[in-house]
C-alpha atoms as a PDB file:
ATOM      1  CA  UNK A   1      31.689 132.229   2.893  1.00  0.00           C
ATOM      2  CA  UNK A   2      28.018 131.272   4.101  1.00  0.00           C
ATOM      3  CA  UNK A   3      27.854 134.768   6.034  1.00  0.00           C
ATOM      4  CA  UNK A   4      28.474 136.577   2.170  1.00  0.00           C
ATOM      5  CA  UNK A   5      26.111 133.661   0.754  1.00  0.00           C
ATOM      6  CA  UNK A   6      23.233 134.637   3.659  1.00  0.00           C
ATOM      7  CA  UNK A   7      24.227 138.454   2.816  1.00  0.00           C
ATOM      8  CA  UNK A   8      23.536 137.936  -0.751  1.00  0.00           C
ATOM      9  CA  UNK A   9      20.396 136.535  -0.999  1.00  0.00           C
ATOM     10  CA  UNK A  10      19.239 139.209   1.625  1.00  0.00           C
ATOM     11  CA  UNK A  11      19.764 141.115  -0.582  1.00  0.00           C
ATOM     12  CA  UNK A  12      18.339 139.597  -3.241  1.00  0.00           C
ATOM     13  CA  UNK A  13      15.170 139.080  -1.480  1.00  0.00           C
ATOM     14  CA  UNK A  14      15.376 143.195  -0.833  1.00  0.00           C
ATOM     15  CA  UNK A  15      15.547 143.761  -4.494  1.00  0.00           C
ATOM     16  CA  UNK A  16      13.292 141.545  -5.487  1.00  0.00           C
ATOM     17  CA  UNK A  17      10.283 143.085  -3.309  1.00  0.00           C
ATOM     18  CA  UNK A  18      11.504 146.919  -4.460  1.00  0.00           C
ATOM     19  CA  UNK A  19      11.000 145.884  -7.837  1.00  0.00           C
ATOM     20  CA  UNK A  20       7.595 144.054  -6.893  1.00  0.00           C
ATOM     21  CA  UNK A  21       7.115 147.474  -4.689  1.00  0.00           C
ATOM     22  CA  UNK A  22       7.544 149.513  -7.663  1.00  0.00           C
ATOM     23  CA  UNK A  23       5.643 147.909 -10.367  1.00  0.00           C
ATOM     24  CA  UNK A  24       2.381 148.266  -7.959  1.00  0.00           C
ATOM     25  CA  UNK A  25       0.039 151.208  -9.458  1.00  0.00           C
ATOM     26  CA  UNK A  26      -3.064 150.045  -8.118  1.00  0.00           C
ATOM     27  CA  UNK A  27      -2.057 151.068  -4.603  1.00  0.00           C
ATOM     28  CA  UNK A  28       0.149 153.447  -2.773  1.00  0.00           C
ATOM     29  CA  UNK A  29       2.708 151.459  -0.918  1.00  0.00           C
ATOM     30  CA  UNK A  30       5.764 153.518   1.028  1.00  0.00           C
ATOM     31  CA  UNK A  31       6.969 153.737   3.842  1.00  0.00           C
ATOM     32  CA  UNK A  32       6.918 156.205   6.799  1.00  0.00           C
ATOM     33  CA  UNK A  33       9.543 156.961   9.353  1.00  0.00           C
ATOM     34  CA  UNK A  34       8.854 156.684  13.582  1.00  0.00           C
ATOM     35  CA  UNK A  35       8.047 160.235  13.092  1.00  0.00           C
ATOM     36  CA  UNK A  36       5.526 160.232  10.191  1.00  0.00           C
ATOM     37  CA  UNK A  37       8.377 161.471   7.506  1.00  0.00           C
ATOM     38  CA  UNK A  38       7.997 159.992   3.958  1.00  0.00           C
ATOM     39  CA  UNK A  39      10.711 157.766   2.892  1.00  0.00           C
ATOM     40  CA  UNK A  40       9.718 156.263  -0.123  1.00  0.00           C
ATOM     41  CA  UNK A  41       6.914 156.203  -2.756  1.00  0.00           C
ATOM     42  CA  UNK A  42       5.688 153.972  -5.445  1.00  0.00           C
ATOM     43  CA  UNK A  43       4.051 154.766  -8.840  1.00  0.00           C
ATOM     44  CA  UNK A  44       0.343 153.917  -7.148  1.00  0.00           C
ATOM     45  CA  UNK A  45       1.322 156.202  -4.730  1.00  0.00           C
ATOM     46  CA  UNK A  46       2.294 159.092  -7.878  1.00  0.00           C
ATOM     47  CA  UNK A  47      -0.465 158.000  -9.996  1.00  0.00           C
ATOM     48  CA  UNK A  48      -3.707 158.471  -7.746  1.00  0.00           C
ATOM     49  CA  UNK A  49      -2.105 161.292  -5.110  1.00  0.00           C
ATOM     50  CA  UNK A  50      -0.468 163.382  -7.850  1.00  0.00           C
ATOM     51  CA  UNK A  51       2.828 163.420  -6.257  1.00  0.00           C
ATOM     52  CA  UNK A  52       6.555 162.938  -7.454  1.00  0.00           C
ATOM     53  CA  UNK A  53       8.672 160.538  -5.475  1.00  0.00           C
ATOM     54  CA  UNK A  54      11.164 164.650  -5.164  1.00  0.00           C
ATOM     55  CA  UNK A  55       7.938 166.458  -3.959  1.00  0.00           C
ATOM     56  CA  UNK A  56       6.832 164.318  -1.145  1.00  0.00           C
ATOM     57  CA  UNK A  57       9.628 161.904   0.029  1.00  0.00           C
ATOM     58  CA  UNK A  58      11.027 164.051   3.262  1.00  0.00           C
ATOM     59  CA  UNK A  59       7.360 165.819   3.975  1.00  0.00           C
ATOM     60  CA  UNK A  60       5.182 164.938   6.782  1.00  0.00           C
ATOM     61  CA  UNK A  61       1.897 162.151   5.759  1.00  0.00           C
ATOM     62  CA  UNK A  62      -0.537 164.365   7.680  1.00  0.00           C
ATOM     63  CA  UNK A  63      -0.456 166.594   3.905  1.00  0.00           C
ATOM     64  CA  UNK A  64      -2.483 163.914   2.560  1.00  0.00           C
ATOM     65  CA  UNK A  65      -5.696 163.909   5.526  1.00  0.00           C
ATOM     66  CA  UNK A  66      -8.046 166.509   5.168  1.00  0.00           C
ATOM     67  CA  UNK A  67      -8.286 169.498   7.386  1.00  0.00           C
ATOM     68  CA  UNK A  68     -11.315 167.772   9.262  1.00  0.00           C
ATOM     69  CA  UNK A  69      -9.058 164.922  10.318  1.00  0.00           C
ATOM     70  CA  UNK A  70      -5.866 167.652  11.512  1.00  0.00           C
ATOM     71  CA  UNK A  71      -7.607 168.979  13.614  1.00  0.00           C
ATOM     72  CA  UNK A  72      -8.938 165.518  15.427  1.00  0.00           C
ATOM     73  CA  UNK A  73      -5.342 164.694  15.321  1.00  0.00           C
ATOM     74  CA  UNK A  74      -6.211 161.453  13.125  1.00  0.00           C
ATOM     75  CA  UNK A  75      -2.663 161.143  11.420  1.00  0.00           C
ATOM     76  CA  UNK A  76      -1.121 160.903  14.997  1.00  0.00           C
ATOM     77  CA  UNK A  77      -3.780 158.912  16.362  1.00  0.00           C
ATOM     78  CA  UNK A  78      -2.980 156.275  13.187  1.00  0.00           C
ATOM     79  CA  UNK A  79       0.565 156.042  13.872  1.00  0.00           C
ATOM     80  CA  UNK A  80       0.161 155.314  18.058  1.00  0.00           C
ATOM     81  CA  UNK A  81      -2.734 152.605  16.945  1.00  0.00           C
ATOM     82  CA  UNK A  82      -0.292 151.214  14.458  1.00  0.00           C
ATOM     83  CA  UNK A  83       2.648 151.497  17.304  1.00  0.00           C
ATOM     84  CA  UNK A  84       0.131 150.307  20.359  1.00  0.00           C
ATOM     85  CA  UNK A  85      -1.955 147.264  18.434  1.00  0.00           C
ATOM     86  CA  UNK A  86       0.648 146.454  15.531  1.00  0.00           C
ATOM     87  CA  UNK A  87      -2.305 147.495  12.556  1.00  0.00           C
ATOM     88  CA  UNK A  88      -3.996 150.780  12.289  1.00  0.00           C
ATOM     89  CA  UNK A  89      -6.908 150.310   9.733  1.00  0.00           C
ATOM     90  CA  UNK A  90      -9.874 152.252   8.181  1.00  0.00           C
ATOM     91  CA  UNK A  91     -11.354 154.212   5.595  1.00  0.00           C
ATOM     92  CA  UNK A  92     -12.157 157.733   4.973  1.00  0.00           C
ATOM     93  CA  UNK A  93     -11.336 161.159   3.054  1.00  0.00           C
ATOM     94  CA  UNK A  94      -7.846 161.697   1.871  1.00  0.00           C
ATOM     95  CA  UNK A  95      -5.942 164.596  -0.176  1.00  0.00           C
ATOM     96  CA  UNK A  96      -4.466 164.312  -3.573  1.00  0.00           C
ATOM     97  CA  UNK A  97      -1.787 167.292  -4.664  1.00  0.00           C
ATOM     98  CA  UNK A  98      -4.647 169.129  -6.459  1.00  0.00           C
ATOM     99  CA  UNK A  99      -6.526 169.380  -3.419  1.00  0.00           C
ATOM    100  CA  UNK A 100      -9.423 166.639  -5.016  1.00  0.00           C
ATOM    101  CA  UNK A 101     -10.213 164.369  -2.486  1.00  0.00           C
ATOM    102  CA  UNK A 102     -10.903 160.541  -2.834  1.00  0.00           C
ATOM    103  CA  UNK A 103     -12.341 157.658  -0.544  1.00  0.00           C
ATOM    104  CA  UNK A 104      -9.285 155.380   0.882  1.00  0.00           C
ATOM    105  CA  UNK A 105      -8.856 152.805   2.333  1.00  0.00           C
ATOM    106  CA  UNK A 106      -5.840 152.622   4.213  1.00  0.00           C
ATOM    107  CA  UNK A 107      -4.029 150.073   6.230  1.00  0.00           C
ATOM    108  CA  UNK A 108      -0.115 151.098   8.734  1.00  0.00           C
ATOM    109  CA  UNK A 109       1.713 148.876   9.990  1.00  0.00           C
ATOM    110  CA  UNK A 110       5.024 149.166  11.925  1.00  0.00           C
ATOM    111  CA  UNK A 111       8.328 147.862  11.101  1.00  0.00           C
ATOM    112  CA  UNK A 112       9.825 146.994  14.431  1.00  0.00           C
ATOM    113  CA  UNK A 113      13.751 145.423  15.222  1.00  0.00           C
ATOM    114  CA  UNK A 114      13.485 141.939  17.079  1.00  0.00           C
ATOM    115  CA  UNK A 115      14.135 144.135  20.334  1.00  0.00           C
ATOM    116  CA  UNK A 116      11.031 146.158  19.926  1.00  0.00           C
ATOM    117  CA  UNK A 117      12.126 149.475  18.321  1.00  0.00           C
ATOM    118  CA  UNK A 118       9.974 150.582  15.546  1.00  0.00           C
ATOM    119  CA  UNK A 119      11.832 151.731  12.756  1.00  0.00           C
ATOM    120  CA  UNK A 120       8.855 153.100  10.925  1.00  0.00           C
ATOM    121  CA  UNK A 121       5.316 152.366   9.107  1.00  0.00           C
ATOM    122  CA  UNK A 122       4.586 150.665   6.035  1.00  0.00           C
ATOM    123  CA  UNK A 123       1.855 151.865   4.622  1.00  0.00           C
ATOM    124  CA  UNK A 124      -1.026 150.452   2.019  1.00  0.00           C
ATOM    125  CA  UNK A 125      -3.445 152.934   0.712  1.00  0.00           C
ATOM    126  CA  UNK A 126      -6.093 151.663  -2.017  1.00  0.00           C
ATOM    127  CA  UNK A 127      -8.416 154.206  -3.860  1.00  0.00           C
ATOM    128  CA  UNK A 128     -11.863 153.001  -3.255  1.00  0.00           C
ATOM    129  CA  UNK A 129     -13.627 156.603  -4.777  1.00  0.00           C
ATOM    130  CA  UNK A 130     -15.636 154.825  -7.492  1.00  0.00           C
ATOM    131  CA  UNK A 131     -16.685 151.761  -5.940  1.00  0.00           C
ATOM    132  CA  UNK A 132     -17.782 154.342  -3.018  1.00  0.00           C
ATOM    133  CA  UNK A 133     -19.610 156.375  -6.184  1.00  0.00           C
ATOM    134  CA  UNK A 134     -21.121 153.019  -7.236  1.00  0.00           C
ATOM    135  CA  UNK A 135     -22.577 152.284  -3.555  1.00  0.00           C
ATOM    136  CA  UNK A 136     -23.987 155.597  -3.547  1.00  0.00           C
ATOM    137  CA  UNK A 137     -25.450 155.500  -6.683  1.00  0.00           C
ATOM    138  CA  UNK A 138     -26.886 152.095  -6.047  1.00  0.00           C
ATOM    139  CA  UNK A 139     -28.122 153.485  -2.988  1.00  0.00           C
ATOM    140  CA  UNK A 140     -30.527 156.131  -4.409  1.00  0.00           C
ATOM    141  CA  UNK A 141     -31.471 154.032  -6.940  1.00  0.00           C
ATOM    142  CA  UNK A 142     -32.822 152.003  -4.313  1.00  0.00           C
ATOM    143  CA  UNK A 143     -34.537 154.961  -2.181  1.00  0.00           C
ATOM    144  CA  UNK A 144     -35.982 156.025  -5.920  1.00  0.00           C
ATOM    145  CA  UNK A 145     -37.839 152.753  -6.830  1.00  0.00           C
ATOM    146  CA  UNK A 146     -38.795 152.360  -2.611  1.00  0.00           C
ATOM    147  CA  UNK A 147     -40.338 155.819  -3.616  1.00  0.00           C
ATOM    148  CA  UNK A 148     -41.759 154.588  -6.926  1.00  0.00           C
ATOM    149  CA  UNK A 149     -43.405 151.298  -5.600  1.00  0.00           C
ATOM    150  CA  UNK A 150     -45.003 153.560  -2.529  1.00  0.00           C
ATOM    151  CA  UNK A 151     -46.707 155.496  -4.766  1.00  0.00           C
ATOM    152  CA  UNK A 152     -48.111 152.937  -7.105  1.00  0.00           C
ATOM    153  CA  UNK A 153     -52.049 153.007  -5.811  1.00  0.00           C
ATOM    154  CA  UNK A 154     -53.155 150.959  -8.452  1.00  0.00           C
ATOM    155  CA  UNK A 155     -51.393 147.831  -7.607  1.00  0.00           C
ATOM    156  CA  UNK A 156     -51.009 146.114  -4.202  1.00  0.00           C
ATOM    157  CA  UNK A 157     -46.644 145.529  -4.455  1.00  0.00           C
ATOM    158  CA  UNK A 158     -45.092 144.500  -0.826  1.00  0.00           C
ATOM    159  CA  UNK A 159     -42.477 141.911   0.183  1.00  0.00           C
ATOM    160  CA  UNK A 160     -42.475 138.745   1.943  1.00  0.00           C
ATOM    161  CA  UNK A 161     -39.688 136.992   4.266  1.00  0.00           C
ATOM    162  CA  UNK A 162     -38.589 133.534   3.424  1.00  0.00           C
ATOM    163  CA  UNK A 163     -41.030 132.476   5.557  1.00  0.00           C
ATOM    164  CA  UNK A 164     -44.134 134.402   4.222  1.00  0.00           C
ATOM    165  CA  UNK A 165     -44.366 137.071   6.883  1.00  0.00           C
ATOM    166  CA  UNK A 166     -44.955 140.930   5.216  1.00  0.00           C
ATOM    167  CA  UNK A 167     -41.916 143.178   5.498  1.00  0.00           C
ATOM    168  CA  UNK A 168     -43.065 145.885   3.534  1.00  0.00           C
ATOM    169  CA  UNK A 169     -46.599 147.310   2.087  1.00  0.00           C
ATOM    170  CA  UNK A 170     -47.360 149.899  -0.399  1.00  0.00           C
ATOM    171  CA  UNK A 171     -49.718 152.474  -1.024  1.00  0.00           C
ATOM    172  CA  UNK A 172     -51.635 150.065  -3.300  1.00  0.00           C
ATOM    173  CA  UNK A 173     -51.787 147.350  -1.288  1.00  0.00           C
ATOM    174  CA  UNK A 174     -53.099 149.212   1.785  1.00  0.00           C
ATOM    175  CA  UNK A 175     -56.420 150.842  -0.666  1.00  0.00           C
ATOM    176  CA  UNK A 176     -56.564 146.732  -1.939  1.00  0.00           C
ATOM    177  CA  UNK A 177     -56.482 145.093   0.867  1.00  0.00           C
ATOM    178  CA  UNK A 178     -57.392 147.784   3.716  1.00  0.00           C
ATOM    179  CA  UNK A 179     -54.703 147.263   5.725  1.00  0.00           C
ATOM    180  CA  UNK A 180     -52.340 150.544   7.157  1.00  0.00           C
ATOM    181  CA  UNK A 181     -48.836 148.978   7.477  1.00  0.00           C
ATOM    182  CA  UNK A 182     -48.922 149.384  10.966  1.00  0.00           C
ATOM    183  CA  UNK A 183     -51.404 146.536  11.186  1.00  0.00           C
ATOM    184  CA  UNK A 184     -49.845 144.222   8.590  1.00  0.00           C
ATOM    185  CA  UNK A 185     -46.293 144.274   8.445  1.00  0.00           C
ATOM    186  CA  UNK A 186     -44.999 141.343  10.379  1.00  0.00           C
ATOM    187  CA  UNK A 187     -47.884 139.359   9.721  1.00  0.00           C
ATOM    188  CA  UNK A 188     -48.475 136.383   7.730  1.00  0.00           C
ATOM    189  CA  UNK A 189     -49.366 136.835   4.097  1.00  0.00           C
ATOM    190  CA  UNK A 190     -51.751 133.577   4.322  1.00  0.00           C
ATOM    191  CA  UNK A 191     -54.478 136.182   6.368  1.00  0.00           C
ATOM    192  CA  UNK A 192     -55.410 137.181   2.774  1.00  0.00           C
ATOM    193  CA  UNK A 193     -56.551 133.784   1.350  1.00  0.00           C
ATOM    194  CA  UNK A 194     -60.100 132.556   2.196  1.00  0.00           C
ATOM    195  CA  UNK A 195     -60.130 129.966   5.099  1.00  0.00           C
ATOM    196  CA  UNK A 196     -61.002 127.402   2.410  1.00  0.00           C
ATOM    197  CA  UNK A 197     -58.057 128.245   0.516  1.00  0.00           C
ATOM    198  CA  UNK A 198     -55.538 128.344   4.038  1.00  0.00           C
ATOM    199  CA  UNK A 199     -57.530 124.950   5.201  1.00  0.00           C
ATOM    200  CA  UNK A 200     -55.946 123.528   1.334  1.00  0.00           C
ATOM    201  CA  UNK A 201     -52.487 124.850   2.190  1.00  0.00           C
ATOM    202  CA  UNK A 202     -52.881 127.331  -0.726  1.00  0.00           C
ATOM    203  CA  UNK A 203     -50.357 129.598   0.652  1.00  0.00           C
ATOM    204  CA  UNK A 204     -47.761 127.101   1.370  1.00  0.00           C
ATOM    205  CA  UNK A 205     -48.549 125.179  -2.211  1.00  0.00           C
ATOM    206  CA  UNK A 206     -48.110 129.652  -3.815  1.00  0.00           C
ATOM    207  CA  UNK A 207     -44.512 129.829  -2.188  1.00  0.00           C
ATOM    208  CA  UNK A 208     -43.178 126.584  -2.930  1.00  0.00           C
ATOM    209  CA  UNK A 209     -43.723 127.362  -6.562  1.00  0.00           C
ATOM    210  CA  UNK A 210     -42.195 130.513  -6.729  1.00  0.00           C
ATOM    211  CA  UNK A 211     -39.195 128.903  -4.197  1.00  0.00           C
ATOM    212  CA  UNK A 212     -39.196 125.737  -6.835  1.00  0.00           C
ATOM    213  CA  UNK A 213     -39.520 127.630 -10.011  1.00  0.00           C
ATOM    214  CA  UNK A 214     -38.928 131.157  -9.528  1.00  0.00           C
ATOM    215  CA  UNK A 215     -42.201 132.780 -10.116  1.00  0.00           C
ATOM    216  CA  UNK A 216     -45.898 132.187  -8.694  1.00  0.00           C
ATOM    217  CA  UNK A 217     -48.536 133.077 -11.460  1.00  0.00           C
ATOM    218  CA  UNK A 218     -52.079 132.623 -10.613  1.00  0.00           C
ATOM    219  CA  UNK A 219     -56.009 134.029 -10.458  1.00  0.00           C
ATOM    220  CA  UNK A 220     -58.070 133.532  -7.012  1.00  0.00           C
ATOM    221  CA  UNK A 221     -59.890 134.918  -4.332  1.00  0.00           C
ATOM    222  CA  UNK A 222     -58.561 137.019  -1.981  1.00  0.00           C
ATOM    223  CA  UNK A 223     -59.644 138.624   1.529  1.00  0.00           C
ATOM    224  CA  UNK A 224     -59.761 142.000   2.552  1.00  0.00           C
ATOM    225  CA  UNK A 225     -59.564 143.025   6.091  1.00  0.00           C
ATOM    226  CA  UNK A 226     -63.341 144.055   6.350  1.00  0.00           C
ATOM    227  CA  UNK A 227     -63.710 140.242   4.963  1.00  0.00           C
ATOM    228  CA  UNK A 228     -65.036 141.196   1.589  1.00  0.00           C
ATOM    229  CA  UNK A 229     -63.150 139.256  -1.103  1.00  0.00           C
ATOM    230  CA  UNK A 230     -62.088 140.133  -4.524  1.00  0.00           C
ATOM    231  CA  UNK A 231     -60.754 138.136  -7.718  1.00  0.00           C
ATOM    232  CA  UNK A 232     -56.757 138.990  -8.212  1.00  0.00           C
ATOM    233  CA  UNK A 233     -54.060 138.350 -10.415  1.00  0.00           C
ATOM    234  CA  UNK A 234     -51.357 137.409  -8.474  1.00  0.00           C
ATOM    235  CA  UNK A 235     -47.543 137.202  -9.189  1.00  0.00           C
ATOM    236  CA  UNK A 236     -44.739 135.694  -6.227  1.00  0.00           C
ATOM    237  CA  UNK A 237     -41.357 135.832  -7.739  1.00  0.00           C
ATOM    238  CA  UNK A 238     -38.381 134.582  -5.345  1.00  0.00           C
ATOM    239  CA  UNK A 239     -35.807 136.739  -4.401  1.00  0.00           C
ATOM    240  CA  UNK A 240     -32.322 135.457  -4.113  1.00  0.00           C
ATOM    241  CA  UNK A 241     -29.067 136.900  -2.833  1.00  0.00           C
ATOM    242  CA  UNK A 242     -25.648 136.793  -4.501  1.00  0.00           C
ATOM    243  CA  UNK A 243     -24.959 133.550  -3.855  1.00  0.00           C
ATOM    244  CA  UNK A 244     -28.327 131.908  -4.846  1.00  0.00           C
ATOM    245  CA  UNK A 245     -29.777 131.995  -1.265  1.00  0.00           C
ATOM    246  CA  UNK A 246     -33.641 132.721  -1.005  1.00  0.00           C
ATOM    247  CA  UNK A 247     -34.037 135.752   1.332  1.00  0.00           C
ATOM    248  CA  UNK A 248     -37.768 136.483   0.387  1.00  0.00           C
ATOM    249  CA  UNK A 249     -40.059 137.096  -2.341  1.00  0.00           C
ATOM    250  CA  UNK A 250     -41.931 140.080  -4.284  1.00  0.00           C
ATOM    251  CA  UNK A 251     -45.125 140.000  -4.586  1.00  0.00           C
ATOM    252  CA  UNK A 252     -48.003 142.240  -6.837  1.00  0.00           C
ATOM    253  CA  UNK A 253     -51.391 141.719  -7.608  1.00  0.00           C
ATOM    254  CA  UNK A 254     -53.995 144.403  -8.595  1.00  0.00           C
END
C-alpha cells in the first residue's frame, strides 16, 4: 500500500512539473537525449524557434547553432561540458526555423541515474535578442555623445573621479585651459584653482557641494597652465550609479 502511495505522488509530482513545463513561453525548456536527439518541447521553445513539438522532437539540437558554431563543433563540445562539469553555460547566436537568428542564452544540464549514467540534457534557452539590441543601442549612443562632447571647443566639459582626479578632457577644455590630455588626465582638478583658492580648500568645499546637493554652481578664477587666469562659470554635478553610489562627477565651464 505505501509502495502505490510513494508511486502515486511520483507521479503526481511528474505531472505537476509537465504542466508547469508547458505553460512556460518565456523560455525554451526540453529535453535532449545522451546523444543530442530532441525529446520534448515546450510552447517557449515553439514560440521564439518557430518549431512544432512534430517537426523537431526526434531531430538532432545542432539544427538550431549556426553554421559558424558546426563547424567548431560547439553543440558537441556543450553536451561533453554538460557531461564532464555537470552545467554547460553561455551565450551566443542561435537558429530559429526561418533561418533568423537571435542572441541566447542557454544553460544544459544532465540528467544522470544515482549510478552515474546520464540519461540525457535538460535544457534552458532564454531569448536575450532585444535586451542585446538595447545594449547595443545604448552603446552607440554613448560613443555618439563621447563624439559630441570632444568636439565641443567652446566649452571646457571633462570628468572627474570620486576623488577629483581628471578621467577625461575635451577639445574645449584643452583650448581653455591649455592642457593636451596627455598632460592632464590623471591629475588633480584642484591644479586649476589659484593657490589662494587651493590654500582655502576651494576645491574640496566645490565637490562636497555637488556630493551634498547634487550640483556645484559657481563664478571664480581659474588657472591656465601658462598661469594666466580667467573668470569661469563653473558647473560640478555628481554622478551616481544605479544604486545611488557616487562614482564621479561632470564638470563644464566656458
Amino acid at each position: 500500500m505505501e509502495e502505490n502511495d510513494r508511486l502515486a505522488a511520483s507521479q503526481s509530482d511528474e505531472g505537476r512539473y509537465r504542466l508547469l513545463v508547458e505553460a512556460v513561453t518565456d523560455y525554451a525548456i526540453y529535453m535532449l537525449d545522451p546523444e543530442g536527439i530532441v525529446s520534448s518541447w515546450n510552447p517557449g521553445a515553439r514560440r521564439f524557434k518557430g518549431y512544432a513539438s512534430d517537426e523537431i522532437i526526434g531531430q538532432h539540437f545542432s539544427r538550431f547553432y549556426t553554421e559558424e558554431d558546426l563547424a567548431r563543433g560547439l553543440p558537441a563540445r556543450a553536451l561533453e561540458i554538460a557531461r564532464r562539469e555537470g552545467k554547460f553555460e553561455s551565450e551566443g547566436w542561435r537558429v530559429r526555423k526561418d533561418g533568423s537568428r537571435f542572441w541566447a542564452h542557454v544553460i544544459i544540464d544532465p540528467v544522470v541515474r544515482p549510478d552515474g549514467e546520464v540519461l540525457g540534457f535538460a535544457k534552458i534557452t532564454r531569448d536575450l535578442t532585444e535586451r542585446r539590441e538595447a545594449e547595443a543601442g545604448l552603446r552607440a549612443s554613448q560613443e555618439q555623445f563621447r563624439l559630441l562632447v570632444q568636439g565641443v571647443t567652446d566649452y571646457a566639459i571633462y570628468m572627474l573621479d570620486a576623488h577629483g582626479n581628471v578621467p577625461s578632457w575635451n577639445a574645449g577644455a584643452q583650448r581653455i585651459k591649455g592642457y593636451t590630455p596627455v598632460e592632464i588626465i590623471g591629475e588633480h582638478f584642484s591644479r586649476f584653482y589659484t593657490p589662494a583658492d587651493r590654500l582655502a580648500g576651494e576645491p574640496q568645499k566645490a565637490l562636497e557641494t555637488a556630493r551634498r546637493e547634487g550640483r556645484f554652481e559657481k563664478e571664480g578664477t581659474r588657472v591656465r597652465k601658462d598661469g594666466s587666469t580667467f573668470t569661469a562659470h563653473v558647473i560640478i554635478d555628481a554622478i551616481h550609479d544605479d544604486h545611488g553610489s557616487l562614482i564621479g562627477f561632470a564638470t563644464e565651464h566656458d
